[in-house]
PDB file of N, CA and C in Angstrom:
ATOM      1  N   UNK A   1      63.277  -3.331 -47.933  1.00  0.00           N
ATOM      2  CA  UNK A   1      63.006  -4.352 -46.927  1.00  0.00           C
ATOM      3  C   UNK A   1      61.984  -5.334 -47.500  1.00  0.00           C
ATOM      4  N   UNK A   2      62.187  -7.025 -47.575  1.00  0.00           N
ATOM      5  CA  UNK A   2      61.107  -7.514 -48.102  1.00  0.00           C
ATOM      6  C   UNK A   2      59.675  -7.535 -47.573  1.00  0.00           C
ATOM      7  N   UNK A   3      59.964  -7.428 -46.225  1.00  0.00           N
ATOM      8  CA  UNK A   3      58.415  -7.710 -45.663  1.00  0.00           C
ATOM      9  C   UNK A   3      57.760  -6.238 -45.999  1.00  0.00           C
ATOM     10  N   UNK A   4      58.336  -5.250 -45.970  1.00  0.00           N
ATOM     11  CA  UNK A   4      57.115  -4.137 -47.015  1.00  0.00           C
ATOM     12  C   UNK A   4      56.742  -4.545 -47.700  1.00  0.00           C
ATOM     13  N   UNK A   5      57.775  -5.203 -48.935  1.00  0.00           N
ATOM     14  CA  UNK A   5      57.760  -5.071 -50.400  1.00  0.00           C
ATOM     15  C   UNK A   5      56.460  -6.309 -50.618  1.00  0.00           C
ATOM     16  N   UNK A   6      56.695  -7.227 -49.976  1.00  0.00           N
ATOM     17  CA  UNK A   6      55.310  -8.306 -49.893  1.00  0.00           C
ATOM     18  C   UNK A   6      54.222  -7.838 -49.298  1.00  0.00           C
ATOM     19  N   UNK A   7      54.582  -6.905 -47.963  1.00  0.00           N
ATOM     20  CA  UNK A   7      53.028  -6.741 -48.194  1.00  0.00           C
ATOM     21  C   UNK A   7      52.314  -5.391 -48.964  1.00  0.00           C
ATOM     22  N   UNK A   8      53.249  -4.862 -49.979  1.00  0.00           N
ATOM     23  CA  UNK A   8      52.285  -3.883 -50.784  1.00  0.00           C
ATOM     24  C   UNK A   8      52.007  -4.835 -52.163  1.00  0.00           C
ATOM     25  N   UNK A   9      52.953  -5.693 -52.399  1.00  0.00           N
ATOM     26  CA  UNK A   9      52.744  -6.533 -53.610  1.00  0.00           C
ATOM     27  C   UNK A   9      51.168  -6.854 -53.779  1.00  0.00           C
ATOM     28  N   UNK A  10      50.776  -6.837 -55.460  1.00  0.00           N
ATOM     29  CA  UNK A  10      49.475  -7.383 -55.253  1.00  0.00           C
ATOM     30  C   UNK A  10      49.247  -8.569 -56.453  1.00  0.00           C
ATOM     31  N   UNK A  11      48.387  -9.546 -56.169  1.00  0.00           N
ATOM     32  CA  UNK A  11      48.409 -10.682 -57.000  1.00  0.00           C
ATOM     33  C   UNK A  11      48.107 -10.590 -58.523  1.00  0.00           C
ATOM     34  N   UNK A  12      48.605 -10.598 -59.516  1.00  0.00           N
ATOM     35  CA  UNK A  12      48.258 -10.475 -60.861  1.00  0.00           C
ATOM     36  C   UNK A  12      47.575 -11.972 -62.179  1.00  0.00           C
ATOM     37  N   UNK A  13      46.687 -11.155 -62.702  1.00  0.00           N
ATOM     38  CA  UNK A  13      46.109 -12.263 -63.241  1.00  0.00           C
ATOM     39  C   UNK A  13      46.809 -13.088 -64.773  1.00  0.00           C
ATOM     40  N   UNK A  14      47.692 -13.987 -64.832  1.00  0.00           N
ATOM     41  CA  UNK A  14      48.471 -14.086 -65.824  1.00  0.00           C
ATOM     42  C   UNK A  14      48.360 -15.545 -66.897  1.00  0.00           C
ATOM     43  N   UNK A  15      48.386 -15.749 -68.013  1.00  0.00           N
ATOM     44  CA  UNK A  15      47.771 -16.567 -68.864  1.00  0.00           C
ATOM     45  C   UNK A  15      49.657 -17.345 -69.066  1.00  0.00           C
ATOM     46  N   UNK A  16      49.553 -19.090 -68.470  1.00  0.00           N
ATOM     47  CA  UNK A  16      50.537 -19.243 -68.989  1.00  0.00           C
ATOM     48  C   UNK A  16      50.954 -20.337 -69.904  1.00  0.00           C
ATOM     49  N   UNK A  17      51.260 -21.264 -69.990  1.00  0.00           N
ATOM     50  CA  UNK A  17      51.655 -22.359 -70.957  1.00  0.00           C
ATOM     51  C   UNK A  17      52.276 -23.214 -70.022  1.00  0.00           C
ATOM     52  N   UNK A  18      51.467 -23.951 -69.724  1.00  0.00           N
ATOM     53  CA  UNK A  18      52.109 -25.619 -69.072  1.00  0.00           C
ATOM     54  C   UNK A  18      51.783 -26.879 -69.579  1.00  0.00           C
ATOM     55  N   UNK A  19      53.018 -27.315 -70.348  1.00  0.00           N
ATOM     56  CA  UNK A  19      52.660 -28.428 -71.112  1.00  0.00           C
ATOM     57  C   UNK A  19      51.557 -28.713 -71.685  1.00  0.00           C
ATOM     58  N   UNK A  20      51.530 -27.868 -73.020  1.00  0.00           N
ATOM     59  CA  UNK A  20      50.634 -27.385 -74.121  1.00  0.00           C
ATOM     60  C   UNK A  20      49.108 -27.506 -73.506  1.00  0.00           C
ATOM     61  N   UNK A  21      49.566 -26.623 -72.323  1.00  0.00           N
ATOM     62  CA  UNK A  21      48.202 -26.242 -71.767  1.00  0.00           C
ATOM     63  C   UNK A  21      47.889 -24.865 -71.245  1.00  0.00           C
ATOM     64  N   UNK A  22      47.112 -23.822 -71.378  1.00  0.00           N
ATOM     65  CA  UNK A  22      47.142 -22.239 -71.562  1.00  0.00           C
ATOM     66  C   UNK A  22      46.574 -22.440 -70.370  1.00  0.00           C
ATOM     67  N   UNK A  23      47.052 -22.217 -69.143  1.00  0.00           N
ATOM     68  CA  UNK A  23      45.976 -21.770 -67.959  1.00  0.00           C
ATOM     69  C   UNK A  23      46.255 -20.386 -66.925  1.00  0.00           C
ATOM     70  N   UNK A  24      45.388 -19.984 -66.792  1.00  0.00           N
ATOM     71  CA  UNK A  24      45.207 -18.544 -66.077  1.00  0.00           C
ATOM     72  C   UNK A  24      45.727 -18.796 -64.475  1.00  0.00           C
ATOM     73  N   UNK A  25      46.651 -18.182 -63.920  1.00  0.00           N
ATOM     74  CA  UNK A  25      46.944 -18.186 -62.876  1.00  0.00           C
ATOM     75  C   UNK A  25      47.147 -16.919 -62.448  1.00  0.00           C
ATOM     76  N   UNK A  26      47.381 -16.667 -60.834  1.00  0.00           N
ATOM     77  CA  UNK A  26      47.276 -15.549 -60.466  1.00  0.00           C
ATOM     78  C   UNK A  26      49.540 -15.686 -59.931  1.00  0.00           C
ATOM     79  N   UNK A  27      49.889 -14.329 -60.185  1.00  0.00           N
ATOM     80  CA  UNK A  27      51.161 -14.348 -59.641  1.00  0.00           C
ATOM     81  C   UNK A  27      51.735 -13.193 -58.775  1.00  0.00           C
ATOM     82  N   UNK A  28      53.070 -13.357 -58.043  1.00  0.00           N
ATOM     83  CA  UNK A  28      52.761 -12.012 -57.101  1.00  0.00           C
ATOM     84  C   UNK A  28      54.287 -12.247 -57.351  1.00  0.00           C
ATOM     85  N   UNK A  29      55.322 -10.474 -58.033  1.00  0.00           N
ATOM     86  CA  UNK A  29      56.511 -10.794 -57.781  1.00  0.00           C
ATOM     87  C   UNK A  29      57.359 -10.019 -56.574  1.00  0.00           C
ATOM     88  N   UNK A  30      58.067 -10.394 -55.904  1.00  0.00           N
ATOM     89  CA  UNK A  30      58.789  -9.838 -54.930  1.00  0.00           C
ATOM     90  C   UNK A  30      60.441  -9.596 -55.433  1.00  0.00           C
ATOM     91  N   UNK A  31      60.809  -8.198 -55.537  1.00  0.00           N
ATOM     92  CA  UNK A  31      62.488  -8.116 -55.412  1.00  0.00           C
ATOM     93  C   UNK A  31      62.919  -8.032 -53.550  1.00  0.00           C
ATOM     94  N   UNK A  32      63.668  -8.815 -53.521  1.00  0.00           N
ATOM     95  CA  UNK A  32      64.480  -8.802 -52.489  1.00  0.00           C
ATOM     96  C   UNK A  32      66.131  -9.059 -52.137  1.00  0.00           C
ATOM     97  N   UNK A  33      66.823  -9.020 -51.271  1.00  0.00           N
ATOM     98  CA  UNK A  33      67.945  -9.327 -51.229  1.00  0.00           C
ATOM     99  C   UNK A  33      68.024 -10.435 -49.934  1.00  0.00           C
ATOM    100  N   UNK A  34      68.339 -11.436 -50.908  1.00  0.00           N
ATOM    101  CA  UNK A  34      68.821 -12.470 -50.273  1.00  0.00           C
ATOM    102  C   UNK A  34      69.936 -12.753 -49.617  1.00  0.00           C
ATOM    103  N   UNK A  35      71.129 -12.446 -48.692  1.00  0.00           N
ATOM    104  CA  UNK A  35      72.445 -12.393 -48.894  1.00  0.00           C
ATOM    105  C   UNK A  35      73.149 -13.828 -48.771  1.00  0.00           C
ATOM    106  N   UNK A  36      72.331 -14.825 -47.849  1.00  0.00           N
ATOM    107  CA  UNK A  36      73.116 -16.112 -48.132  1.00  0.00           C
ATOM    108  C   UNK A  36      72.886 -16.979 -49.534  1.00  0.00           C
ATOM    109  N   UNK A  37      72.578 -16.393 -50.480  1.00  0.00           N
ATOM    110  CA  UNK A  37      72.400 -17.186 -51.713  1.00  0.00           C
ATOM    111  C   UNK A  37      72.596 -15.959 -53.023  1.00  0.00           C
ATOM    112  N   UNK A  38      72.387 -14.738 -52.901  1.00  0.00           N
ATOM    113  CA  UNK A  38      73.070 -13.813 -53.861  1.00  0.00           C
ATOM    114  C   UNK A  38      73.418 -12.598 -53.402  1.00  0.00           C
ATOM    115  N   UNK A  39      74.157 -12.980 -52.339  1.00  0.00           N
ATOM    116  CA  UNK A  39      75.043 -11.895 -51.618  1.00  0.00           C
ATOM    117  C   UNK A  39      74.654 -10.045 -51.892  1.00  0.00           C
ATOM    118  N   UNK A  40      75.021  -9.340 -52.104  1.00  0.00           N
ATOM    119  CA  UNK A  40      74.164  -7.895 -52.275  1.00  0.00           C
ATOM    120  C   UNK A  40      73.099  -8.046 -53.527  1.00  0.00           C
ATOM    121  N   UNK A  41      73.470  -8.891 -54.559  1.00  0.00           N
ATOM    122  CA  UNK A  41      72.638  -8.443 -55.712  1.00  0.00           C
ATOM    123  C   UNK A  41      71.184  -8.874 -55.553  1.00  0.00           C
ATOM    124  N   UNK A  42      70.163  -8.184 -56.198  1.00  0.00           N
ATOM    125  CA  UNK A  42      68.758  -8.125 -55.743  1.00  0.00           C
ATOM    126  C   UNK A  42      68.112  -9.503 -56.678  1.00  0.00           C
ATOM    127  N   UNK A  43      67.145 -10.321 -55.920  1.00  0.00           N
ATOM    128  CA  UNK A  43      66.810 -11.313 -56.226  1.00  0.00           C
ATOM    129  C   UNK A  43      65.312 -11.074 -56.516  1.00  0.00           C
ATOM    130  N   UNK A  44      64.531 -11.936 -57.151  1.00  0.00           N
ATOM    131  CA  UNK A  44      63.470 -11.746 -57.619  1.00  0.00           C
ATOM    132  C   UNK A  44      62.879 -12.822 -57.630  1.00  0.00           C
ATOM    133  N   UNK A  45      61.357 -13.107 -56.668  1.00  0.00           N
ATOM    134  CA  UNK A  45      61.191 -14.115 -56.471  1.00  0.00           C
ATOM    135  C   UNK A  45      59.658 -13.790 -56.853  1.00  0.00           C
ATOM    136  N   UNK A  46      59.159 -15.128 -57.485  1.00  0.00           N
ATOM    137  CA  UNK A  46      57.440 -15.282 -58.236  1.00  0.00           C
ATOM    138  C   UNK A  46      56.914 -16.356 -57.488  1.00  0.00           C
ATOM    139  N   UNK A  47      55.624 -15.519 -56.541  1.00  0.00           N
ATOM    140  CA  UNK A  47      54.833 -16.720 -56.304  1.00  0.00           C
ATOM    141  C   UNK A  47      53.714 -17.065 -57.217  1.00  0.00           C
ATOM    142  N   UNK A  48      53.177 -18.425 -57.131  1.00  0.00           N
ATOM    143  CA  UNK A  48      52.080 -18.777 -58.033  1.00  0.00           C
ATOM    144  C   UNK A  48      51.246 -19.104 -57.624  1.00  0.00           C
ATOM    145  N   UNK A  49      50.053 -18.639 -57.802  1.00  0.00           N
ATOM    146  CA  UNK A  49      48.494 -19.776 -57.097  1.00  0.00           C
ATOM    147  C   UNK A  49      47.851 -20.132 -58.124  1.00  0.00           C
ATOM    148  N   UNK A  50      47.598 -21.275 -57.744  1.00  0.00           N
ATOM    149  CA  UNK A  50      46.177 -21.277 -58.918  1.00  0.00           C
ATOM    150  C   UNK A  50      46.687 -22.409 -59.690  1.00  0.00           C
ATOM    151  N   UNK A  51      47.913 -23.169 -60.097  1.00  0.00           N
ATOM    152  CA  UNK A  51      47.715 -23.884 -60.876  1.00  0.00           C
ATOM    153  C   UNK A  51      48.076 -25.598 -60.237  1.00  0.00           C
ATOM    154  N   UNK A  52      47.685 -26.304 -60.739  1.00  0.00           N
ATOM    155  CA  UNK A  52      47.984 -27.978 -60.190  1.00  0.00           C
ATOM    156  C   UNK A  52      49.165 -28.340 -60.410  1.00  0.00           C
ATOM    157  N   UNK A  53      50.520 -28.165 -59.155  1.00  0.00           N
ATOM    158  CA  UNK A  53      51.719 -28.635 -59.737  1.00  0.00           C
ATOM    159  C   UNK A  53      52.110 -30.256 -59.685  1.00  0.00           C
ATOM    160  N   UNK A  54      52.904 -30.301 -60.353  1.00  0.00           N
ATOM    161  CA  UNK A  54      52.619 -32.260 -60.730  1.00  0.00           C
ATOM    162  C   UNK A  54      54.556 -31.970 -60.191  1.00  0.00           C
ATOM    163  N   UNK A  55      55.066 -33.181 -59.681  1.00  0.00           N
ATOM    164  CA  UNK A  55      56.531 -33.581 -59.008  1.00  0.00           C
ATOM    165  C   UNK A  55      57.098 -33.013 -60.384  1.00  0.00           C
ATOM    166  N   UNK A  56      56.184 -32.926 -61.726  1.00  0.00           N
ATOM    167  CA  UNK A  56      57.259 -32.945 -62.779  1.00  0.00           C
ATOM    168  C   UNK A  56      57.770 -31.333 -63.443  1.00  0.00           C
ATOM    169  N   UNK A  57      56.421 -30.543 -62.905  1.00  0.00           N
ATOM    170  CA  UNK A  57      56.190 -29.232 -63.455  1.00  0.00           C
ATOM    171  C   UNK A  57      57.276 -28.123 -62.507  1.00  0.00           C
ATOM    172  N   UNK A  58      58.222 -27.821 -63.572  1.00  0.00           N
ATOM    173  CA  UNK A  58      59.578 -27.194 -63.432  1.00  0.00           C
ATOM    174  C   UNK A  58      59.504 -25.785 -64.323  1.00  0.00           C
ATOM    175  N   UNK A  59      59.185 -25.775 -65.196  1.00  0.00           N
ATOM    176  CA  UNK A  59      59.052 -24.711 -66.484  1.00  0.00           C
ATOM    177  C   UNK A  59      58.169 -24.340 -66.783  1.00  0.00           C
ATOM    178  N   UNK A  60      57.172 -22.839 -66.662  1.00  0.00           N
ATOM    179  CA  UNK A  60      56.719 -22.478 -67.491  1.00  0.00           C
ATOM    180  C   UNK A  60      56.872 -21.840 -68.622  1.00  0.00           C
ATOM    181  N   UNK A  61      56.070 -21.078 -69.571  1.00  0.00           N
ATOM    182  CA  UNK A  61      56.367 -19.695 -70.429  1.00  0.00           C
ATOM    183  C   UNK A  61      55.140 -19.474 -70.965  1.00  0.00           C
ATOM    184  N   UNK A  62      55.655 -18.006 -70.809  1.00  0.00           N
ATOM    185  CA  UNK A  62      54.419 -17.023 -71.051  1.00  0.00           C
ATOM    186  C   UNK A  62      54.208 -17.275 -72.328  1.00  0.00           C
ATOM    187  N   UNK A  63      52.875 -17.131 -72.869  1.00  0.00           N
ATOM    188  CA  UNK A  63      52.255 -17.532 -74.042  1.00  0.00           C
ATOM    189  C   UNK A  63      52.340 -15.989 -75.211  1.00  0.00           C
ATOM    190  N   UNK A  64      52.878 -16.543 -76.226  1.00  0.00           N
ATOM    191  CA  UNK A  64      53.190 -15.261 -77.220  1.00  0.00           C
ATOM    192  C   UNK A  64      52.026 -15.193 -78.331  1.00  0.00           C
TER     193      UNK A  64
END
């Protein structure tokens, strides 16, 4: 059920790469099932806090 699954979720502290810029944000992931958009199969959704999104910021990646 998602509303458990969010509220045991807990926020994680994660280092990422946005346009050759390394910044620390906090993230929280949720599996759930969505059924009007992926019918039984389990979906996986990432929230983000913490960073300044600009109309343009679409992509991150984790820093290797």
């Amino acid at each position: 059920m998602p509303s458990a699954n969010a509220a045991t979720a807990r926020w994680q502290s994660v280092e990422i790469n946005a346009y050759n810029r390394v910044v620390t944000v906090k993230v929280m992931t949720i599996d759930a099932l969505w059924y009007s958009v992926a019918h039984s199969k389990l979906v996986r959704l990432v929230v983000v806090r913490g960073f300044r999104a600009t109309p343009k910021t679409t992509c991150w990646s984790a820093p290797t």
